[in-house]
N, C-alpha and C. Protein backbone atom coordinates (compact mmCIF):
# COMPACT_ATOMS: atom_id res chain seq x y z
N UNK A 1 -17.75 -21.92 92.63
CA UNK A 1 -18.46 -20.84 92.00
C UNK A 1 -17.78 -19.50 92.26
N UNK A 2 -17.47 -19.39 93.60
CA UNK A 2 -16.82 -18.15 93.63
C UNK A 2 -15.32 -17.76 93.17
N UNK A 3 -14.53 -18.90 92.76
CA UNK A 3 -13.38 -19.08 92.02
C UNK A 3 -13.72 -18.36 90.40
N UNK A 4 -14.53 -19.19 89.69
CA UNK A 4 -15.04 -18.67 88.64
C UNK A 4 -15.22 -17.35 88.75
N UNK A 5 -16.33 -16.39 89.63
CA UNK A 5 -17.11 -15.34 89.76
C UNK A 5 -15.65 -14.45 89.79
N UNK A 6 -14.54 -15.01 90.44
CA UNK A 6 -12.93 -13.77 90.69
C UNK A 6 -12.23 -14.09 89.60
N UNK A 7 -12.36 -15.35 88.51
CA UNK A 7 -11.69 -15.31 87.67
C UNK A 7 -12.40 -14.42 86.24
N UNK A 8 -13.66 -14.32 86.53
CA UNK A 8 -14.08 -13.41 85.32
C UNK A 8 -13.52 -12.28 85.40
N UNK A 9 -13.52 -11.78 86.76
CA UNK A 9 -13.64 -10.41 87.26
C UNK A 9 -11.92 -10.12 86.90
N UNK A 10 -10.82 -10.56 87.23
CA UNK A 10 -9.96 -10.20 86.95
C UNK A 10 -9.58 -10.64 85.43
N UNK A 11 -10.52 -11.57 84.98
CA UNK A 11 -10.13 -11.38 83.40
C UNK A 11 -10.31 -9.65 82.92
N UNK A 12 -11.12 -9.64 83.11
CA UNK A 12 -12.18 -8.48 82.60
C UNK A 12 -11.49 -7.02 83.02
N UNK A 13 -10.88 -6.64 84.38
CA UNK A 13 -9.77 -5.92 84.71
C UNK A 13 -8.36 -6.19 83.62
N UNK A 14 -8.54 -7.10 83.79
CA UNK A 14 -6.83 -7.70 83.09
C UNK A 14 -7.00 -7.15 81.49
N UNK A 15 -8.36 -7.32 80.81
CA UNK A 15 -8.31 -6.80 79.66
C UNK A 15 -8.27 -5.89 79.58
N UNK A 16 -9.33 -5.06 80.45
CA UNK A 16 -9.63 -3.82 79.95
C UNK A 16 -8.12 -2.61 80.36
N UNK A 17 -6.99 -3.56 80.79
CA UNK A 17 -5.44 -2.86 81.48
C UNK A 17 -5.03 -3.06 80.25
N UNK A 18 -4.90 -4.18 79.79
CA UNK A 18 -4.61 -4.61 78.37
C UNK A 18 -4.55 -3.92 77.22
N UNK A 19 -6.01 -3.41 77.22
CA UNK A 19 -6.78 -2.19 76.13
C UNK A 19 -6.40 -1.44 76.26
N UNK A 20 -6.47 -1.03 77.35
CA UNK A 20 -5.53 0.79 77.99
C UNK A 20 -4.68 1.29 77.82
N UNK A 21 -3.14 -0.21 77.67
CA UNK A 21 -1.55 -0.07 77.75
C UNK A 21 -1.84 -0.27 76.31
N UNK A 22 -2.72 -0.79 75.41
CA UNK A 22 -1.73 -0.55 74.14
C UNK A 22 -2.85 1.00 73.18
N UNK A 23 -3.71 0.93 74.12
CA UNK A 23 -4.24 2.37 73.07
C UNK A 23 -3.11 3.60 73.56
N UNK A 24 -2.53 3.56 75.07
CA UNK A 24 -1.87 4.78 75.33
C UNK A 24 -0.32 4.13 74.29
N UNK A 25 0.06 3.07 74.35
CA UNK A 25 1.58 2.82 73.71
C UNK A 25 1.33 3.00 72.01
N UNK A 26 0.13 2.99 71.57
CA UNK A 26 -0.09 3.30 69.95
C UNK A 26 -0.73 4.88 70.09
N UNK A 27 -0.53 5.44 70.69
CA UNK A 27 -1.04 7.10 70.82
C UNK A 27 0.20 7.40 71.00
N UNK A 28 1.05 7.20 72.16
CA UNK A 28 2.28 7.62 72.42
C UNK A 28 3.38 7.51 71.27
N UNK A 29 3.26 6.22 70.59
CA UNK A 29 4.13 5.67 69.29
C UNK A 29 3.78 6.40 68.29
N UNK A 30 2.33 7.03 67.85
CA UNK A 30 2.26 8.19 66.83
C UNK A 30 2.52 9.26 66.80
N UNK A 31 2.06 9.71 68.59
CA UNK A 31 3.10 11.42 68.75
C UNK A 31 4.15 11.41 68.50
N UNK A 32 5.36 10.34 68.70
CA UNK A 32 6.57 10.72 68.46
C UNK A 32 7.28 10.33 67.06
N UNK A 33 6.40 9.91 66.26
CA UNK A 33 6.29 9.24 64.76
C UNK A 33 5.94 10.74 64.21
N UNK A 34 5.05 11.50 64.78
CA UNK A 34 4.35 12.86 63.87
C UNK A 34 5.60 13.64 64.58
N UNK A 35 6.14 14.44 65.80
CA UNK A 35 7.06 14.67 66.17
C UNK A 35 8.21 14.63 65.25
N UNK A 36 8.78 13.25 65.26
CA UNK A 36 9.97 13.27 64.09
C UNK A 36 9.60 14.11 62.60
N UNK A 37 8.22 13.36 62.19
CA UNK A 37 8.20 13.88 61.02
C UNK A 37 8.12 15.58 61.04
N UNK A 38 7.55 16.46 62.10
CA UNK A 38 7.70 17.32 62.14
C UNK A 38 9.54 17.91 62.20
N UNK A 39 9.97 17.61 63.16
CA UNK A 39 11.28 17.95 63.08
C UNK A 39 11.72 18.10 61.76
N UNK A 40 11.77 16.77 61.62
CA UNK A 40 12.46 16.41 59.77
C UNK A 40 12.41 17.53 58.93
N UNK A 41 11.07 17.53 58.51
CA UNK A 41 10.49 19.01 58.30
C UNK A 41 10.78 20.16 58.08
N UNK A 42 11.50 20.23 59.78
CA UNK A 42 11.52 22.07 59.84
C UNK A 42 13.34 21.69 59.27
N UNK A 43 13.64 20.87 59.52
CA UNK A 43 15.38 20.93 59.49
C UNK A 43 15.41 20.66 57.63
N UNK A 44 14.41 20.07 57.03
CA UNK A 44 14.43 20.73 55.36
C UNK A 44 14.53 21.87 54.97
N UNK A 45 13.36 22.81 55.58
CA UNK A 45 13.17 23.93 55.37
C UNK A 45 13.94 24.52 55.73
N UNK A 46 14.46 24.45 57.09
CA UNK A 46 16.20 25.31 57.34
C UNK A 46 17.09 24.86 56.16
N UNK A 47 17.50 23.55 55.67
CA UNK A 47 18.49 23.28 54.98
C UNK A 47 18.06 24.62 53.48
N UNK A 48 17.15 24.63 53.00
CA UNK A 48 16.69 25.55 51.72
C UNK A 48 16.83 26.55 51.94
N UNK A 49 16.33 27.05 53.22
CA UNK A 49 16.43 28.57 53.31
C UNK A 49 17.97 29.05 53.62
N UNK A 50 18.64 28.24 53.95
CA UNK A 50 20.10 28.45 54.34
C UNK A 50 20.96 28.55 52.76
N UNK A 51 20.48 27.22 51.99
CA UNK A 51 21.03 27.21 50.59
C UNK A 51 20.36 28.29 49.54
N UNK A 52 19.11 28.93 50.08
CA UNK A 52 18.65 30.15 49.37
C UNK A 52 19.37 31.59 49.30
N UNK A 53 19.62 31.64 51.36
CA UNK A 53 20.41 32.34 51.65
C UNK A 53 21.74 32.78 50.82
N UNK A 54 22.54 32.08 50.93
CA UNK A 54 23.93 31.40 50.30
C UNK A 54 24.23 32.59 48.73
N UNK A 55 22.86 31.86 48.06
CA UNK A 55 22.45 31.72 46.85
C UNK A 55 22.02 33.21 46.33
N UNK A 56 21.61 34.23 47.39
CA UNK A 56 21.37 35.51 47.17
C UNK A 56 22.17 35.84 47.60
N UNK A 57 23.44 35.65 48.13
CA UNK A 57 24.86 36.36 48.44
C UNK A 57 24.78 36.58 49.76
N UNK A 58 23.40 36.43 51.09
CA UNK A 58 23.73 36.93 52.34
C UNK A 58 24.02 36.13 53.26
N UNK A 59 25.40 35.91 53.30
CA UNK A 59 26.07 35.90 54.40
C UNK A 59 25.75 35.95 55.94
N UNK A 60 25.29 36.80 55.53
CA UNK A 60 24.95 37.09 56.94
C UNK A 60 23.66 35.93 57.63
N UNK A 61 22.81 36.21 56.77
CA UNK A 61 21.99 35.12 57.24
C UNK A 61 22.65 34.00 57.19
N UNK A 62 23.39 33.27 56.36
CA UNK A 62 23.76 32.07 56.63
C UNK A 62 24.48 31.82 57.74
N UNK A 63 25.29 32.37 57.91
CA UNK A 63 26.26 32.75 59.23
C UNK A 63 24.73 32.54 60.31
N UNK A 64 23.59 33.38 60.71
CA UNK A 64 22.95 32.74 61.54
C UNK A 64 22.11 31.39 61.99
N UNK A 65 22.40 30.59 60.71
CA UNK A 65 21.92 29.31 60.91
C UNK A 65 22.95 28.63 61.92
N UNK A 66 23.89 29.15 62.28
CA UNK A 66 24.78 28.82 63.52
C UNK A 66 24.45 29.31 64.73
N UNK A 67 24.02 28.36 65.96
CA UNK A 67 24.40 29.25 67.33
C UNK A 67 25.39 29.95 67.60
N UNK A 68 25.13 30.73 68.48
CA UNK A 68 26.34 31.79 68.92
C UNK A 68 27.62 30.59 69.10
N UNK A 69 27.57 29.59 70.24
CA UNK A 69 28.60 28.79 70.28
C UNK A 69 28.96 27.25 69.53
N UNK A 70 28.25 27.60 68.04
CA UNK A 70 28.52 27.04 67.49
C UNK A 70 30.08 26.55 66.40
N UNK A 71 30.26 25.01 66.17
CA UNK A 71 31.62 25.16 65.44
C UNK A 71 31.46 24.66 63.74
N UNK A 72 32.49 24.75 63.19
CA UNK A 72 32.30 24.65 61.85
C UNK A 72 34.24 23.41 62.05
N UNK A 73 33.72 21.89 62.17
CA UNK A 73 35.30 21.47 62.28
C UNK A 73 35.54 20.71 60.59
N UNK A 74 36.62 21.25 60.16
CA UNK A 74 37.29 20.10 59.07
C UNK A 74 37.96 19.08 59.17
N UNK A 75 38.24 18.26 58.32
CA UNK A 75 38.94 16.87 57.95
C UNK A 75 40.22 17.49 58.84
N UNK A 76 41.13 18.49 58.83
CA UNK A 76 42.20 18.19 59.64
C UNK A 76 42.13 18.41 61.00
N UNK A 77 40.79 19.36 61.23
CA UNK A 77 41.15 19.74 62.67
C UNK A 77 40.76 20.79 62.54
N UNK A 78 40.60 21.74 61.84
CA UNK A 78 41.13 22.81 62.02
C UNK A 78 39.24 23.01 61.68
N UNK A 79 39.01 24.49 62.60
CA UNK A 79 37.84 24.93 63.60
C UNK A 79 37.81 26.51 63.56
N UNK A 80 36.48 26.36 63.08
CA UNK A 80 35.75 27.80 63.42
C UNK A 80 34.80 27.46 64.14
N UNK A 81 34.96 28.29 65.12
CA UNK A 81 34.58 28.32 66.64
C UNK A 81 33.67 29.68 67.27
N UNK A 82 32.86 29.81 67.42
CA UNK A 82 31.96 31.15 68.18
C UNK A 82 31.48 31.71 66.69
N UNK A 83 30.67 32.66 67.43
CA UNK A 83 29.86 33.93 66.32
C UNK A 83 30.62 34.56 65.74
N UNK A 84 31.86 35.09 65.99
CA UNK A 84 32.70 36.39 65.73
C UNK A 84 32.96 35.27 64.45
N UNK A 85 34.04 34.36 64.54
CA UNK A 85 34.98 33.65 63.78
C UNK A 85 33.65 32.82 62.48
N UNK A 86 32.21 32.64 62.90
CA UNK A 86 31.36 32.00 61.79
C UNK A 86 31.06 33.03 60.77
N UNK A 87 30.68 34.38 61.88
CA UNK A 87 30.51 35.40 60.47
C UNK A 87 30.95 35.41 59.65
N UNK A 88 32.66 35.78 60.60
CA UNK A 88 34.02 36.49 59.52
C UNK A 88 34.09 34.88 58.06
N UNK A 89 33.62 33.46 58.98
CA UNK A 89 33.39 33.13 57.55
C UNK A 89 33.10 32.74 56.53
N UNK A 90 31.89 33.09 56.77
CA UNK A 90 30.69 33.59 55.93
C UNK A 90 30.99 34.41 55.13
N UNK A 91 30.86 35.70 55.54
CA UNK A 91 31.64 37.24 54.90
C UNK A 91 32.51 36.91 54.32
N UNK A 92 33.49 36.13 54.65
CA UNK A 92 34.51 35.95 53.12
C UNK A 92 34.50 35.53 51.77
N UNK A 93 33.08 34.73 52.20
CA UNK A 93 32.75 34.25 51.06
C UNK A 93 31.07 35.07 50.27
N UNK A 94 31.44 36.42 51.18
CA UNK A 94 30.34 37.69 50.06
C UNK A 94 31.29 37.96 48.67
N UNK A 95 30.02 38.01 47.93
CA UNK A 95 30.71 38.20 46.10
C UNK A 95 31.27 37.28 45.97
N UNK A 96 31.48 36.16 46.54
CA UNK A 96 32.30 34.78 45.97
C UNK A 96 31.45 34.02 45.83
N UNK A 97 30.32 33.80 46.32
CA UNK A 97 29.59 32.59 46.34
C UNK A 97 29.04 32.09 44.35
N UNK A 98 28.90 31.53 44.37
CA UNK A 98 28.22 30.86 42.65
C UNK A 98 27.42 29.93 42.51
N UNK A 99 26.79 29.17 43.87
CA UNK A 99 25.81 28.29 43.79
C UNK A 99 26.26 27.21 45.11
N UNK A 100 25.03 26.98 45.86
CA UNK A 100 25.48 26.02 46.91
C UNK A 100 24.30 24.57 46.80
N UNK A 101 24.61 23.49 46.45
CA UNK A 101 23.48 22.52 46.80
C UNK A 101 23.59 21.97 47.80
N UNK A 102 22.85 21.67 48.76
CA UNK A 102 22.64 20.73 49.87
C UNK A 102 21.86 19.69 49.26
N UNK A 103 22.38 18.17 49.67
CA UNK A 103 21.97 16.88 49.80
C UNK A 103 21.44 16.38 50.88
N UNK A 104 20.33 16.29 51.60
CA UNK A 104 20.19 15.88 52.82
C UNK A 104 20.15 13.85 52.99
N UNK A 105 21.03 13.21 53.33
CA UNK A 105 20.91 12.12 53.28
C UNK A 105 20.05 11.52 54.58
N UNK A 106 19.95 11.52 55.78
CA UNK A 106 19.23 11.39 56.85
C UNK A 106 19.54 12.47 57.71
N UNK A 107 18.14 12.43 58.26
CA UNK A 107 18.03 13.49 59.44
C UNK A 107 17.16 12.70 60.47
N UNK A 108 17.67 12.62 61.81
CA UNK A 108 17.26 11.31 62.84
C UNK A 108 17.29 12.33 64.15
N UNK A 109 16.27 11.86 65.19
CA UNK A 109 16.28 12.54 66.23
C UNK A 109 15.28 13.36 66.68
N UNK A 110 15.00 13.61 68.30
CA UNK A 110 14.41 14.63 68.53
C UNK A 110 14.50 15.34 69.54
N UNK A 111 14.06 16.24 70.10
CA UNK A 111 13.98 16.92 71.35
C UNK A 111 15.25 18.04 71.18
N UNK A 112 16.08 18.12 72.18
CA UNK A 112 17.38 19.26 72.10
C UNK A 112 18.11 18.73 70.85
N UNK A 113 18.24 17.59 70.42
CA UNK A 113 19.37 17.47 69.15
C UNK A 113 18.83 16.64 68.25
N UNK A 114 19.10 17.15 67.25
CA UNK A 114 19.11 16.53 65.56
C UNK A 114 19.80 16.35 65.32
N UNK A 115 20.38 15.14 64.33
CA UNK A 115 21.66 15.28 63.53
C UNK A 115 20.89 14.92 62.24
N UNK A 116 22.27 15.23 60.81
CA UNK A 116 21.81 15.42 59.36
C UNK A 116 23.00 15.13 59.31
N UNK A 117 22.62 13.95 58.52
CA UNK A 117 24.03 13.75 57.41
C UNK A 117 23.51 14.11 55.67
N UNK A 118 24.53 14.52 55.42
CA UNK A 118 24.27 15.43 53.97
C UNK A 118 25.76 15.42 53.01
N UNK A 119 25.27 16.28 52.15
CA UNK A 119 26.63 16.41 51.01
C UNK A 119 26.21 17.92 50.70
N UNK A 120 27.27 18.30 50.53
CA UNK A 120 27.34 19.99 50.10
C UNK A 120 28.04 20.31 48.50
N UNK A 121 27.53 21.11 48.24
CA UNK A 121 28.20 20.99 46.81
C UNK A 121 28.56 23.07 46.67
N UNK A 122 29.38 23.26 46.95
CA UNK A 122 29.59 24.14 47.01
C UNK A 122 30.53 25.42 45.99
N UNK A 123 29.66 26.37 45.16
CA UNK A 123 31.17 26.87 44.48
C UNK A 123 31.30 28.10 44.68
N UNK A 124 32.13 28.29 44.23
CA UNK A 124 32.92 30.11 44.62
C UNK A 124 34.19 30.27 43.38
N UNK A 125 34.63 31.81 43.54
CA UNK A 125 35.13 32.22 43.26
C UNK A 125 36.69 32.37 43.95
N UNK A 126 37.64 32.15 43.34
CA UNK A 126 38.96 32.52 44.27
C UNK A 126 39.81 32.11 43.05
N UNK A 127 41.07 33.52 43.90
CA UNK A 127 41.88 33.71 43.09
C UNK A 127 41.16 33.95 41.22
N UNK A 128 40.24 34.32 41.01
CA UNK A 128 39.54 34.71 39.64
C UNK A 128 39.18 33.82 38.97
N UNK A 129 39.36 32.46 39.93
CA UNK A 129 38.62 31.21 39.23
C UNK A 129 37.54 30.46 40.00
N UNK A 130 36.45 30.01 38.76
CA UNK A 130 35.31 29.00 40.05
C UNK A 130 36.03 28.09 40.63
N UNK A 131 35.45 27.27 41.59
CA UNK A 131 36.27 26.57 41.93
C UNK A 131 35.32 25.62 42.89
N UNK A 132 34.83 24.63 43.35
CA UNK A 132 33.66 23.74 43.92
C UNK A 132 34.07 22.97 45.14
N UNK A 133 34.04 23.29 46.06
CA UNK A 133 33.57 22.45 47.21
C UNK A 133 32.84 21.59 47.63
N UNK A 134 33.53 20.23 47.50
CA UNK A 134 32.27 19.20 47.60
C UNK A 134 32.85 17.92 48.61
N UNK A 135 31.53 18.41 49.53
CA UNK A 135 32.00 17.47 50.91
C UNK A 135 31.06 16.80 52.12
N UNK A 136 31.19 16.02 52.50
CA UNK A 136 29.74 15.29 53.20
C UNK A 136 30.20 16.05 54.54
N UNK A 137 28.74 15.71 55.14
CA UNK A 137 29.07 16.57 56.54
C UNK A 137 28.00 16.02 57.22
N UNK A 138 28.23 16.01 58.73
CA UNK A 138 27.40 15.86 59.32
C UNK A 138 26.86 17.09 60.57
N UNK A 139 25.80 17.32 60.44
CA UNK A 139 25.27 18.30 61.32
C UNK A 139 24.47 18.16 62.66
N UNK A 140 25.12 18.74 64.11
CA UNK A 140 24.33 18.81 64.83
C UNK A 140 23.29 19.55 65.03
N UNK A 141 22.21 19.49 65.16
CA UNK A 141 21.06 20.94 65.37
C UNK A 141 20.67 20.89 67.03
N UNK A 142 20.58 21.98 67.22
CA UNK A 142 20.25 22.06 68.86
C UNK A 142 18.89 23.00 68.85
N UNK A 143 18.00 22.64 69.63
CA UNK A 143 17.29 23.30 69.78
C UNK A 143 17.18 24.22 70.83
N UNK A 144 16.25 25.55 70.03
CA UNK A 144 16.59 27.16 71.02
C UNK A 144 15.49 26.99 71.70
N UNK A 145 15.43 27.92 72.52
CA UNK A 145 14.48 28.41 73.07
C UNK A 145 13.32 28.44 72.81
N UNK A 146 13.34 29.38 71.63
CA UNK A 146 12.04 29.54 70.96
C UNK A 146 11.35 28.55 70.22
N UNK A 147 11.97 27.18 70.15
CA UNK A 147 11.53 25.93 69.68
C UNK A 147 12.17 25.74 67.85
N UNK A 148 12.97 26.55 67.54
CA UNK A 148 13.38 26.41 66.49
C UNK A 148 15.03 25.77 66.65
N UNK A 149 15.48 25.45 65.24
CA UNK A 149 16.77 24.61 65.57
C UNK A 149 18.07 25.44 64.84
N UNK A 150 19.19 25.44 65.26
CA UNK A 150 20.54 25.84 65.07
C UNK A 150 21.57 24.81 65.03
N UNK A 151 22.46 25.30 64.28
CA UNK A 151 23.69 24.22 63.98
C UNK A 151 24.45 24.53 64.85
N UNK A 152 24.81 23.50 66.05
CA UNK A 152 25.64 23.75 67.19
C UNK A 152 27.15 23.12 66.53
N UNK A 153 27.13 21.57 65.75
CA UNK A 153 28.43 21.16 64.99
C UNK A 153 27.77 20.96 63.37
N UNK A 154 29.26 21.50 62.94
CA UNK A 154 29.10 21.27 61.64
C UNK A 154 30.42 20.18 61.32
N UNK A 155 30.23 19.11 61.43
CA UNK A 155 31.78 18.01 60.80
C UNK A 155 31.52 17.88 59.71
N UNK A 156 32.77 18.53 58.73
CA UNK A 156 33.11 17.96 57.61
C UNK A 156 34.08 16.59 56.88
N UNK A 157 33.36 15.52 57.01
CA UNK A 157 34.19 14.38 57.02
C UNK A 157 34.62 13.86 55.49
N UNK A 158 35.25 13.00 55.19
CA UNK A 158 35.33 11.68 53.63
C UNK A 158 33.89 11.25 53.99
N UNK A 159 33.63 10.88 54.81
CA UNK A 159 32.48 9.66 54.81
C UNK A 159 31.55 9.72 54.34
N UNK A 160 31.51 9.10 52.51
CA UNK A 160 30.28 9.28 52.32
C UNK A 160 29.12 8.73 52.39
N UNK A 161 27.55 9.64 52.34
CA UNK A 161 26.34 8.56 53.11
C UNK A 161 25.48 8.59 52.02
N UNK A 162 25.07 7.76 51.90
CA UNK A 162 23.80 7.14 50.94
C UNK A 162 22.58 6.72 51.35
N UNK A 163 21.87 7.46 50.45
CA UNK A 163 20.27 7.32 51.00
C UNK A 163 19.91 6.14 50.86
N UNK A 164 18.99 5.83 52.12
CA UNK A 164 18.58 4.31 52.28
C UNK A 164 17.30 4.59 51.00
């Protein structure tokens, strides 16, 4: 009898641990399910307001969608590196710009880093002709301080990505 009377008793513990570990692991599994989707989110709304930016000629703002020690690397290597060198180029491309689309293909991640893989479609002016920039990239975002996100890498690769 008293075998029985300890086997209820630790059934009944055993469930109610049971109940506990999966209401906290399906609470915990939706915060970070709403989390992502939040992120996702804000890193859309950066991607628009950056291609809005662009799109009204300021430079300048776009240039701050970069951290201070943020880089901008291309297919050969070759790197823009810090604030000074993202402005200057940005600013080169004031009165040149003619339309920028961003593609966002995935955006995965959370906490200090995001990444975005995307396609850019980019045109300008040079030498007195349009002329289009079009190139996949992948983006790191880091998060600031203030809980908002910045492009710490910008890789411009071939590799192109397709939405699942």
């Amino acid at each position: 009898m008293k075998h029985i009377h300890l086997l209820k008793k630790h059934t009944k513990n055993f469930f109610s641990f049971l109940f506990l570990f999966f209401l906290f692991f399906f609470n915990l599994s939706a915060q970070i399910t709403k989390d992502t989707s939040s992120v996702k989110k804000q890193i859309m709304i950066l991607n628009q307001q950056m291609e809005d930016a662009f799109n009204k000629n300021n430079m300048v703002t776009v240039a701050a969608f970069y951290a201070d020690d943020g880089e901008i690397v291309y297919l050969n290597n070759y790197t823009v590196k810090g604030r000074t060198n993202l402005d200057k180029y940005w600013m080169d491309l004031k009165d040149k710009g003619r339309g920028w689309k961003l593609t966002i293909v995935e955006i995965g991640g959370q906490g200090e880093f995001v990444y975005q893989l995307g396609k850019s479609d980019l045109k300008y002016i040079s030498q007195r002709k349009e002329k289009s920039s079009i190139t996949n990239f992948v983006l790191l975002w880091r998060k600031q301080e203030d809980g908002g996100y910045k492009i710490f890498r910008d890789y411009l690769t071939k590799t192109k990505f397709e939405k699942n």
